[in-house]
Protein backbone atom coordinates (compact mmCIF):
# COMPACT_ATOMS: atom_id res chain seq x y z
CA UNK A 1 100.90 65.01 130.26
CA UNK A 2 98.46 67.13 128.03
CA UNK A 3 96.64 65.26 125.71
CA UNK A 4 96.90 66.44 122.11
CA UNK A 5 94.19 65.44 119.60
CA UNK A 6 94.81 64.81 115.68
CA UNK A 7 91.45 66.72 113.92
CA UNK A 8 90.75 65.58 110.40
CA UNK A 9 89.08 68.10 107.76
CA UNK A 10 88.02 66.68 104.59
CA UNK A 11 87.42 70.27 102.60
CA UNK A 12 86.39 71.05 99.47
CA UNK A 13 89.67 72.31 97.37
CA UNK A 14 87.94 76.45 97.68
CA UNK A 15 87.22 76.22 101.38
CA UNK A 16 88.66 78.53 103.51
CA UNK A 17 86.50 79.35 105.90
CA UNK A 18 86.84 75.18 107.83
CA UNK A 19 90.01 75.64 108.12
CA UNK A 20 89.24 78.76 110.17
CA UNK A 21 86.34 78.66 112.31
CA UNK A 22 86.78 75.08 113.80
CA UNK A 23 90.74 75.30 115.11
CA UNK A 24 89.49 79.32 115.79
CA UNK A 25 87.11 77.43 118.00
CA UNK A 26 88.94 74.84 119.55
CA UNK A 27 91.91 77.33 120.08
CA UNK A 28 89.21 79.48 122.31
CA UNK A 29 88.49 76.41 123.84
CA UNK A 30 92.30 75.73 124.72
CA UNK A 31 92.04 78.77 127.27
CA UNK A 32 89.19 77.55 129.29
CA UNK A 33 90.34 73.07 129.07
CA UNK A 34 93.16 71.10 129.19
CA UNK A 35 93.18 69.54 125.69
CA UNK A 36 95.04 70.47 122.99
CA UNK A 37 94.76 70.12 119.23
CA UNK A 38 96.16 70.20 115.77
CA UNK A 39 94.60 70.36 112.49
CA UNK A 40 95.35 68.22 109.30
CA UNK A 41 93.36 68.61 106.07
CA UNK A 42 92.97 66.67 102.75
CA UNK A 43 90.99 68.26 99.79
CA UNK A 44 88.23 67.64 96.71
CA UNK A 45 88.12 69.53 94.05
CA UNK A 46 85.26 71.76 93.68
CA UNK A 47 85.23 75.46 92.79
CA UNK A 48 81.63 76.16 91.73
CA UNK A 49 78.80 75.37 93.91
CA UNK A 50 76.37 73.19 91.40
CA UNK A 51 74.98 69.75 92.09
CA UNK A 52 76.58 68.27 89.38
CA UNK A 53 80.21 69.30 90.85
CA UNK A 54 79.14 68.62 94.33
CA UNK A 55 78.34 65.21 93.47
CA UNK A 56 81.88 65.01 91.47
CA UNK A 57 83.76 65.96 94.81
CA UNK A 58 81.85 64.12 97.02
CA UNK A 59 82.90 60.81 94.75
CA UNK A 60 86.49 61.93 96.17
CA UNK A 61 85.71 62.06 99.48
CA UNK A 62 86.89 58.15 100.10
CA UNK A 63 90.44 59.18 98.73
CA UNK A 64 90.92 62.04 101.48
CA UNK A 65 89.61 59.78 104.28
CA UNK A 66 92.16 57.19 103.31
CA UNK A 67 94.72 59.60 102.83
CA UNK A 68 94.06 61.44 106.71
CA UNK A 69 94.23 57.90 108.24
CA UNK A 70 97.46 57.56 107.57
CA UNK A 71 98.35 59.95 109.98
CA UNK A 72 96.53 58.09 112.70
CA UNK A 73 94.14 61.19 112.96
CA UNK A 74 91.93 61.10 116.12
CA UNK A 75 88.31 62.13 114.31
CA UNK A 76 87.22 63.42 110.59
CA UNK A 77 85.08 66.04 109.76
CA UNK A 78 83.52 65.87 105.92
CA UNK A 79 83.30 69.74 105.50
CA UNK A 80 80.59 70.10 102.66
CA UNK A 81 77.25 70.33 103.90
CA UNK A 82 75.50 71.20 100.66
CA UNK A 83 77.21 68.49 99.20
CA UNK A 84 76.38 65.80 101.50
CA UNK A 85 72.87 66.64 101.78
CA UNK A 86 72.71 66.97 97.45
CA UNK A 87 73.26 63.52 97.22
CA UNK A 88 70.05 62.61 98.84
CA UNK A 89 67.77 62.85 101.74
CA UNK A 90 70.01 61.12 105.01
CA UNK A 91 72.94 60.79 102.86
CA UNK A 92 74.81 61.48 106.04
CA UNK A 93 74.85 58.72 107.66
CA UNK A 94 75.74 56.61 104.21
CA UNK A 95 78.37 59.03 104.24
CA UNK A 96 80.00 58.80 107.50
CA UNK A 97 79.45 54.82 107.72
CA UNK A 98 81.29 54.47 104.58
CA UNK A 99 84.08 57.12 105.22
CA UNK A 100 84.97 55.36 109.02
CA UNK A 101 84.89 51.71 106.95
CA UNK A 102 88.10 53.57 105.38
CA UNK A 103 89.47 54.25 108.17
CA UNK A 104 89.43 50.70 109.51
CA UNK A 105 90.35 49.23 106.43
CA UNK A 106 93.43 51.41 106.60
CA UNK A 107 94.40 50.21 110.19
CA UNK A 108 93.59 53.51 111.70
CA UNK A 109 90.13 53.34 112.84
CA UNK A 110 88.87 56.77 114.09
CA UNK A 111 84.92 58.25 114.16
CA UNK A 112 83.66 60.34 110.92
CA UNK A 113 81.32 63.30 111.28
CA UNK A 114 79.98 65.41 108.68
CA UNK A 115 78.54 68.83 108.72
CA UNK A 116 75.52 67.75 107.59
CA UNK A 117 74.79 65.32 110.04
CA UNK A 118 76.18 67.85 112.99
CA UNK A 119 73.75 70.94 111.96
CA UNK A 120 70.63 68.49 112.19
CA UNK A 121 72.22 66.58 115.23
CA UNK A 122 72.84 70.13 116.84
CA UNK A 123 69.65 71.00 115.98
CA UNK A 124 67.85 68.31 117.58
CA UNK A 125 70.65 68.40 120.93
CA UNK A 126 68.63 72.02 121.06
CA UNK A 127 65.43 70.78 120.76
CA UNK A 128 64.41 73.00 117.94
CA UNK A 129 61.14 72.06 116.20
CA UNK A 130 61.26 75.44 114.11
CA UNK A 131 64.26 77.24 112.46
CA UNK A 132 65.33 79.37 110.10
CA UNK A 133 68.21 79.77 107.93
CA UNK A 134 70.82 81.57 105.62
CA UNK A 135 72.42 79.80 103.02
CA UNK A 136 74.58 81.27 100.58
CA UNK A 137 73.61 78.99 97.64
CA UNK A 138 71.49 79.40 94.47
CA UNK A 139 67.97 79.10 95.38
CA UNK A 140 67.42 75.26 94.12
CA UNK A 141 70.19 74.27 96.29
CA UNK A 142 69.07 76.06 99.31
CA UNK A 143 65.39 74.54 99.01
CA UNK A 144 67.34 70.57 98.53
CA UNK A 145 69.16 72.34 102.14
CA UNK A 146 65.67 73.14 103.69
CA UNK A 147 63.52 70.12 102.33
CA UNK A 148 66.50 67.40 104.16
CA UNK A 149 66.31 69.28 107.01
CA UNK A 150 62.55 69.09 107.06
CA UNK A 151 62.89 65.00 106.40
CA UNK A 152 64.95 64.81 109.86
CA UNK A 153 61.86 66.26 111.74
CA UNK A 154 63.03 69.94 111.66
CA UNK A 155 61.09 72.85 109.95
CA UNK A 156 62.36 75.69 108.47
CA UNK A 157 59.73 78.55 108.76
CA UNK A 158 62.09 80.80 106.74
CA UNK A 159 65.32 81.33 105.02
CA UNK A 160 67.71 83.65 102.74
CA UNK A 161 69.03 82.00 99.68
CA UNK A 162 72.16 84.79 99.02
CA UNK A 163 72.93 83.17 95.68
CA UNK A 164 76.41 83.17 95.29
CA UNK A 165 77.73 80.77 92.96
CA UNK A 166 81.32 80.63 93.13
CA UNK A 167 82.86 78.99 96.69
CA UNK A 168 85.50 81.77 96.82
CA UNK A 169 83.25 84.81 96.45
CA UNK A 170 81.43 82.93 99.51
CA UNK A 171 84.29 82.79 101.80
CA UNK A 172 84.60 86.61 101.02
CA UNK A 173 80.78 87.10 101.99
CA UNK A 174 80.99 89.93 104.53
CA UNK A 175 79.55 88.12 108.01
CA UNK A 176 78.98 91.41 109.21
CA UNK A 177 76.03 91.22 107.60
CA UNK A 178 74.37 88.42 108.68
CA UNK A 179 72.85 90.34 111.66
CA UNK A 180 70.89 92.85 109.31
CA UNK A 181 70.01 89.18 106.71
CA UNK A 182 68.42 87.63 110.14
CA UNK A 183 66.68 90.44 110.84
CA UNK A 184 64.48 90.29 107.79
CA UNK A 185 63.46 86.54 108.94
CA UNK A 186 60.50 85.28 110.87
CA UNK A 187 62.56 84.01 113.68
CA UNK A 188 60.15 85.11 116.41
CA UNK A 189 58.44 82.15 115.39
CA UNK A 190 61.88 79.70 115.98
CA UNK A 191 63.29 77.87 118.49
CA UNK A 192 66.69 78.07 116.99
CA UNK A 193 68.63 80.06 113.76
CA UNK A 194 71.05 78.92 111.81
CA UNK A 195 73.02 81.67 110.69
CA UNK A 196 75.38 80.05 108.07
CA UNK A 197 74.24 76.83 106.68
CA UNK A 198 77.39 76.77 105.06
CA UNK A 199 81.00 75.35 105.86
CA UNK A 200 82.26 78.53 103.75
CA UNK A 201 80.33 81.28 105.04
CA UNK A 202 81.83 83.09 107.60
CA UNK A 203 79.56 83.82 110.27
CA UNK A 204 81.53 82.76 113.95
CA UNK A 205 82.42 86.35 114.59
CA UNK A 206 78.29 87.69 114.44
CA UNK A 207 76.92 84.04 115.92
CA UNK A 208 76.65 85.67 119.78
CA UNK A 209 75.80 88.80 118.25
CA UNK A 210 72.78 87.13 116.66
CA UNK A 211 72.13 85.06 119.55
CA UNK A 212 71.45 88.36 121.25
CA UNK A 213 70.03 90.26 119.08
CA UNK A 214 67.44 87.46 118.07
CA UNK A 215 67.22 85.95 121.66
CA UNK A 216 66.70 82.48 120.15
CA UNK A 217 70.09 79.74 120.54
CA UNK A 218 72.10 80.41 117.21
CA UNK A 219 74.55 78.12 115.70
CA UNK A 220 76.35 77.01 111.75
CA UNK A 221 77.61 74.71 110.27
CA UNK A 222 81.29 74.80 111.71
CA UNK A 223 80.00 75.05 115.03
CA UNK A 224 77.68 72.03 115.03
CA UNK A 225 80.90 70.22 113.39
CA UNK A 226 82.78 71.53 116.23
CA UNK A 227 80.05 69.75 118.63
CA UNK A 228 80.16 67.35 116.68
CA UNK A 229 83.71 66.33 116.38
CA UNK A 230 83.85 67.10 120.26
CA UNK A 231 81.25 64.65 121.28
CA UNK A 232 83.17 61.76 118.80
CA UNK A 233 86.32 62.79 120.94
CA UNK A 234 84.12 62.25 124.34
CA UNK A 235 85.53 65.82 125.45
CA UNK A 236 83.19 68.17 127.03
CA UNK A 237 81.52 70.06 124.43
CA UNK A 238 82.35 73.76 125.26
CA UNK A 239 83.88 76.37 123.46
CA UNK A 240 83.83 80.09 124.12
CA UNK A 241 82.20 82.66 121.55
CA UNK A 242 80.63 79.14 120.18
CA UNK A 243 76.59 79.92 120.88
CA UNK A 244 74.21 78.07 122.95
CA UNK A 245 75.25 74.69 121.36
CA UNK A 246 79.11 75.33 123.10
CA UNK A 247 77.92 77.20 126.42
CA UNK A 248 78.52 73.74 128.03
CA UNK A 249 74.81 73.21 128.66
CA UNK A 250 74.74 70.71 126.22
């Protein structure tokens, strides 16, 4: 009998793009593996990406694990990477700890990962020392992005800061042009580029294009989560179209 798998998104309440690229993923994934999936969600409020409302959502984040264990989910995904890593440097793990403690206070015990913690985990499964980045945020909370990153042992030698304030005009963000953003990076210099540091910023489409066009392993934020959540499942972590982090070398 196929085994089918429960996937839990907690999303901020203007995400579109988790909701997309992770079961767009795991769907591509369905073709080359056995499992299958299906894909429940429970959202925070949050429609303009400042600290102060990031912080707001993230307070609600306890409510939506609670409210996805009750459907005996088989792993969680928090879906706000800026968000996690605006409440302070390694907030991740806090984060996931206290989100799983939900879980298994609500009889349904199942493993929390959040983006945050997947992009530097991914990172790190690649062994880059040296990255850079695009990040769709205002340019305060893209350097909070870049200095956590740089506390988990990771350096980013460069990085776009699109400033785009609301969450819906970033979902609309054209990731057709991503390619050309890279291009005006040092990533010669990188072991690794991380093309959306965003849950909401399209970019799965371009992420092999970039990987070829830079020749350095290039992942974002709903891929690592992808890993992520596929690791937590103790599947193999492959996916097609999903980068060097999902060729299945890791």
């Amino acid at each position: 009998m196929t085994k089918i798998y429960r996937i839990g998104q907690i999303v901020p309440s203007s995400n579109l793009t988790m909701e997309t690229e992770i079961p767009a993923l795991l769907k591509l994934r369905e073709s080359i593996r056995p499992e299958r999936f299906t894909f429940h969600s429970a959202r925070m409020r949050m429609k303009t990406v400042k600290k102060e409302e990031l912080a707001a959502m993230d307070a609600q984040s306890d409510r939506c694990a609670l409210e996805l264990s009750d459907a005996a989910l088989d792993v969680l995904g928090y879906a706000c990477l800026v968000a996690t890593m605006s409440m302070g440097l390694g907030y991740h793990r806090v984060s996931e700890k206290r989100l799983h403690e939900r879980t298994v206070e609500n009889g349904h015990p199942a493993p929390v990962v959040t983006s945050a913690g997947a992009l530097v985990d991914g990172l790190k499964i690649l062994g880059a020392k040296k990255i850079v980045l695009v990040a769709p945020y205002m340019r305060p909370l893209t350097e909070l992005v870049v200095n956590y990153i740089a506390n988990e042992g990771i350096e980013v030698i460069d990085y776009v800061a699109l400033e785009i304030p609301d969450n819906l005009d970033v979902a609309r963000h054209d990731c057709q042009r991503l390619p050309e953003i890279v291009k005006g990076l040092r990533y010669d210099e990188a072991d690794a580029v991380v093309v959306s540091a965003c849950v909401q910023m399209p970019s799965l489409p371009v992420v092999p294009l970039v990987e070829a066009l830079t020749g350095k392993p290039t992942l974002s934020a709903a891929v690592a989560t992808t890993y992520a959540m596929l690791k937590a499942l103790g599947l193999e972590c492959v996916a097609p179209a999903g980068g060097a982090l999902l060729s299945g070398a890791y």
